[in-house]
N, C-alpha and C. Protein backbone atom coordinates (compact mmCIF):
# COMPACT_ATOMS: atom_id res chain seq x y z
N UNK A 1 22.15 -4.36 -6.97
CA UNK A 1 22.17 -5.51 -6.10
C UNK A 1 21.36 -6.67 -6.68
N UNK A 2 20.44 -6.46 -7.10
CA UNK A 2 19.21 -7.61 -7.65
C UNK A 2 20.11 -7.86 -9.11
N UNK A 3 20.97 -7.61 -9.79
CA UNK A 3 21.84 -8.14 -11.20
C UNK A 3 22.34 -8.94 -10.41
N UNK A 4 23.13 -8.70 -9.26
CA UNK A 4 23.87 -9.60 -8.93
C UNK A 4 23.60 -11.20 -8.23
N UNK A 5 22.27 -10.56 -7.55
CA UNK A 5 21.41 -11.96 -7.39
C UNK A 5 21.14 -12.33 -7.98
N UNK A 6 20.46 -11.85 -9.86
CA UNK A 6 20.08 -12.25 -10.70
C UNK A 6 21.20 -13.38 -11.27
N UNK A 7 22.36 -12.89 -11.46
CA UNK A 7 23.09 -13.69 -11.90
C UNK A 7 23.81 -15.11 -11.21
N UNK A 8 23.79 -14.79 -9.50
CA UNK A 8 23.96 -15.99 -8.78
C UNK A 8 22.71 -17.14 -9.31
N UNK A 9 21.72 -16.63 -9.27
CA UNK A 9 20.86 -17.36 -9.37
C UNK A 9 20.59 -18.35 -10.79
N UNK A 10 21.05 -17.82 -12.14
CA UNK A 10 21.39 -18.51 -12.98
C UNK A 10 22.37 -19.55 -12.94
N UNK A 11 23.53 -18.22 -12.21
CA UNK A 11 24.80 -19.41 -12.26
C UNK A 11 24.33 -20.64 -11.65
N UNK A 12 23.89 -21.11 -10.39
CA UNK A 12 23.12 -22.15 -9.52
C UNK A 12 22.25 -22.80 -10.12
N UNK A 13 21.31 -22.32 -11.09
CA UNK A 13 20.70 -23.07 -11.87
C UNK A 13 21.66 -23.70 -13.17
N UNK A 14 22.46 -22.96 -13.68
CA UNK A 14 23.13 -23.97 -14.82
C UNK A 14 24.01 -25.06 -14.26
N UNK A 15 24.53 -24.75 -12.63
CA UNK A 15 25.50 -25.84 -12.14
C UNK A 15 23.79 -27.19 -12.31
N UNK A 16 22.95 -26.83 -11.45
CA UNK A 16 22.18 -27.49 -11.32
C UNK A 16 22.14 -29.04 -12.40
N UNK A 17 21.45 -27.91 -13.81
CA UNK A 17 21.31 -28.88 -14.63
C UNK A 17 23.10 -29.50 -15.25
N UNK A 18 23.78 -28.93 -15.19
CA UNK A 18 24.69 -29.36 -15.62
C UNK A 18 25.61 -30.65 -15.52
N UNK A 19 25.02 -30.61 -13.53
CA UNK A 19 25.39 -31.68 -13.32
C UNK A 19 24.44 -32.98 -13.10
N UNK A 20 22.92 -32.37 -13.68
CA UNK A 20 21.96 -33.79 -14.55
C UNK A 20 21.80 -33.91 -15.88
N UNK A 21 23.16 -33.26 -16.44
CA UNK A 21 23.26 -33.27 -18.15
C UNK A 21 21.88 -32.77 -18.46
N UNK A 22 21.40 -31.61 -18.32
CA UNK A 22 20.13 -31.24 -18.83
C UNK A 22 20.59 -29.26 -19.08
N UNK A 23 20.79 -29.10 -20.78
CA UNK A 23 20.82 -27.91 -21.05
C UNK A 23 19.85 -27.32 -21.78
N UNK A 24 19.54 -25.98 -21.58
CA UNK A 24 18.71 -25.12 -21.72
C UNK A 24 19.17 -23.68 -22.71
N UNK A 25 18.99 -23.70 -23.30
CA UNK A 25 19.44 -22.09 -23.96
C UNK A 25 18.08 -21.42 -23.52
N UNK A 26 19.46 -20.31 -23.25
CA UNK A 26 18.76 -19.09 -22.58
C UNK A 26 17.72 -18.05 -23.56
N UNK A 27 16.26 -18.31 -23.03
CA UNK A 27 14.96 -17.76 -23.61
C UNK A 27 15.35 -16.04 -24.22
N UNK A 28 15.68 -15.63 -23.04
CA UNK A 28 15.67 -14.22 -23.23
C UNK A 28 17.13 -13.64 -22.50
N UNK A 29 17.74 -12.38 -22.68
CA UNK A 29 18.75 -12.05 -22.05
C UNK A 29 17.87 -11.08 -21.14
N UNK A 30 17.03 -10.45 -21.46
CA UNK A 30 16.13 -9.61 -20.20
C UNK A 30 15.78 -9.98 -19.02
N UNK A 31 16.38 -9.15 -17.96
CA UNK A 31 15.72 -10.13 -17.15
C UNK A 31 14.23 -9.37 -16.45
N UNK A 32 13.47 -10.69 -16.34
CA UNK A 32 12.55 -10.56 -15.59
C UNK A 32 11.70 -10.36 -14.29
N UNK A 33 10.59 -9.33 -14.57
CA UNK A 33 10.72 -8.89 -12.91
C UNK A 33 9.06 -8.73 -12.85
N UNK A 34 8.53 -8.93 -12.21
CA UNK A 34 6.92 -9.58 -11.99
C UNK A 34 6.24 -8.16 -11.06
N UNK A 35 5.17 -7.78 -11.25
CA UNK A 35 5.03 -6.67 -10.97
C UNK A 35 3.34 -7.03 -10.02
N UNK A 36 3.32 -6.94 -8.94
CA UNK A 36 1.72 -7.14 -8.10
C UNK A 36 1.68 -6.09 -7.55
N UNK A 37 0.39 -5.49 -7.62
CA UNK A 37 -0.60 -4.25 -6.87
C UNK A 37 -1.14 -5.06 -5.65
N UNK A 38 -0.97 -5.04 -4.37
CA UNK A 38 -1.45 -5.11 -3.73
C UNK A 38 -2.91 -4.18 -2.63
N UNK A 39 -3.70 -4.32 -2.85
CA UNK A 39 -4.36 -3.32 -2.54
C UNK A 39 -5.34 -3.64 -1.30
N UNK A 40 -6.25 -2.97 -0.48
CA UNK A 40 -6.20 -2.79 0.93
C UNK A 40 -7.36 -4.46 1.04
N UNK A 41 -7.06 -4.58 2.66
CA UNK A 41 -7.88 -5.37 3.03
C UNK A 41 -7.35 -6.63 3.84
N UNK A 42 -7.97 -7.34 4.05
CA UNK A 42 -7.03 -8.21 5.18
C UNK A 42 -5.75 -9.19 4.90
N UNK A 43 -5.29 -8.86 5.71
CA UNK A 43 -3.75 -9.65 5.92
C UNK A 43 -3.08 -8.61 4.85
N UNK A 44 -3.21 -7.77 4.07
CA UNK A 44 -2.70 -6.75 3.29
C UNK A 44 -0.88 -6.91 3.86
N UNK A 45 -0.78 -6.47 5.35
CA UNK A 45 0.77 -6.09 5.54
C UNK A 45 1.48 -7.62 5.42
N UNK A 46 0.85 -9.07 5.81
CA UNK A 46 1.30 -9.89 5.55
C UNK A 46 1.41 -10.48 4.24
N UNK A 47 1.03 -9.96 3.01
CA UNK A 47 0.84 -10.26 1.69
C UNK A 47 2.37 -9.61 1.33
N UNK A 48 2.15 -8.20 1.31
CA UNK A 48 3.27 -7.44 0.70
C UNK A 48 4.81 -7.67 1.64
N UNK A 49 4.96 -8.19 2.35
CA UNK A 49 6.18 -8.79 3.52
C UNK A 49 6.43 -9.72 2.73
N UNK A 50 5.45 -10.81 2.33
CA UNK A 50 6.09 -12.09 1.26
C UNK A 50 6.79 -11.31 0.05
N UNK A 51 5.79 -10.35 -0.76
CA UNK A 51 6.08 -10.06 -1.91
C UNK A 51 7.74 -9.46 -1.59
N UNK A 52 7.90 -9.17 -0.40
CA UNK A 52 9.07 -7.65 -0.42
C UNK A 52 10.53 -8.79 -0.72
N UNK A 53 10.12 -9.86 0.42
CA UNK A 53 11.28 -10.94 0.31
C UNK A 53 11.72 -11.80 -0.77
N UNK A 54 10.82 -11.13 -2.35
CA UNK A 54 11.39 -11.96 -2.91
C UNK A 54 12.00 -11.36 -3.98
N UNK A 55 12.79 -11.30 -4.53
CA UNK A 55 13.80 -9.61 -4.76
C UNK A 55 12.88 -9.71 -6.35
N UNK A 56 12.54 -10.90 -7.32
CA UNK A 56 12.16 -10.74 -8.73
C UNK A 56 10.92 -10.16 -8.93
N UNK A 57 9.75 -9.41 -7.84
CA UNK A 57 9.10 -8.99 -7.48
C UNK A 57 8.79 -7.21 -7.22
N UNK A 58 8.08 -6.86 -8.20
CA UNK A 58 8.29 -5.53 -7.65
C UNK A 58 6.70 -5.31 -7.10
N UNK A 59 6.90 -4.39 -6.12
CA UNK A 59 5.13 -4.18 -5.38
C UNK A 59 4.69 -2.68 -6.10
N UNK A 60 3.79 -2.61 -6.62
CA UNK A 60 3.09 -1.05 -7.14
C UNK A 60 2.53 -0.59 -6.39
N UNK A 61 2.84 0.74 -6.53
CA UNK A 61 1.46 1.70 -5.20
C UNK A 61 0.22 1.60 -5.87
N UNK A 62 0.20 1.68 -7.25
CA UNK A 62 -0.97 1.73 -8.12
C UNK A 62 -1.31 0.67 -8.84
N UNK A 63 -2.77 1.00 -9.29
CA UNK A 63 -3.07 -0.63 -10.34
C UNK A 63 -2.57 -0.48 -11.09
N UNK A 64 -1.76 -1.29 -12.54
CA UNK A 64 -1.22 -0.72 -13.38
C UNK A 64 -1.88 -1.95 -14.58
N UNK A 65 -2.56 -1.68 -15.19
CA UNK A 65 -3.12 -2.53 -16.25
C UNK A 65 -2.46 -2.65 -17.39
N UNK A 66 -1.61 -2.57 -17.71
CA UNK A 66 -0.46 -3.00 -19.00
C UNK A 66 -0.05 -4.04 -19.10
């Protein structure tokens, strides 16, 4: 499901620039996905609710230092 958003979301961005004559070659074919540990303490359930809604986002149970 998230390829397929992934790819709406390009497509929408190349109409974007395309139609302000502004092109871009594409950095990487990987796509990218952003990784936050959220860990305890206040507003905690309202932190990870943002993170959940935003699909390029993944939430860790653990810290992951890499």
């Amino acid at each position: 499901m998230w390829m397929k958003k992934m790819a709406n979301y390009r497509d929408f961005l190349f109409k974007i620039n395309f139609s302000n004559n502004v092109f871009c070659s594409n950095i990487t074919s990987k796509d990218v996905f952003y990784k936050v540990y959220i860990g305890k303490g206040n507003n905690r359930v309202l932190i990870k609710n943002l993170f959940k809604n935003r699909w390029w986002w993944e939430i860790l149970d653990e810290p992951n230092y890499d």
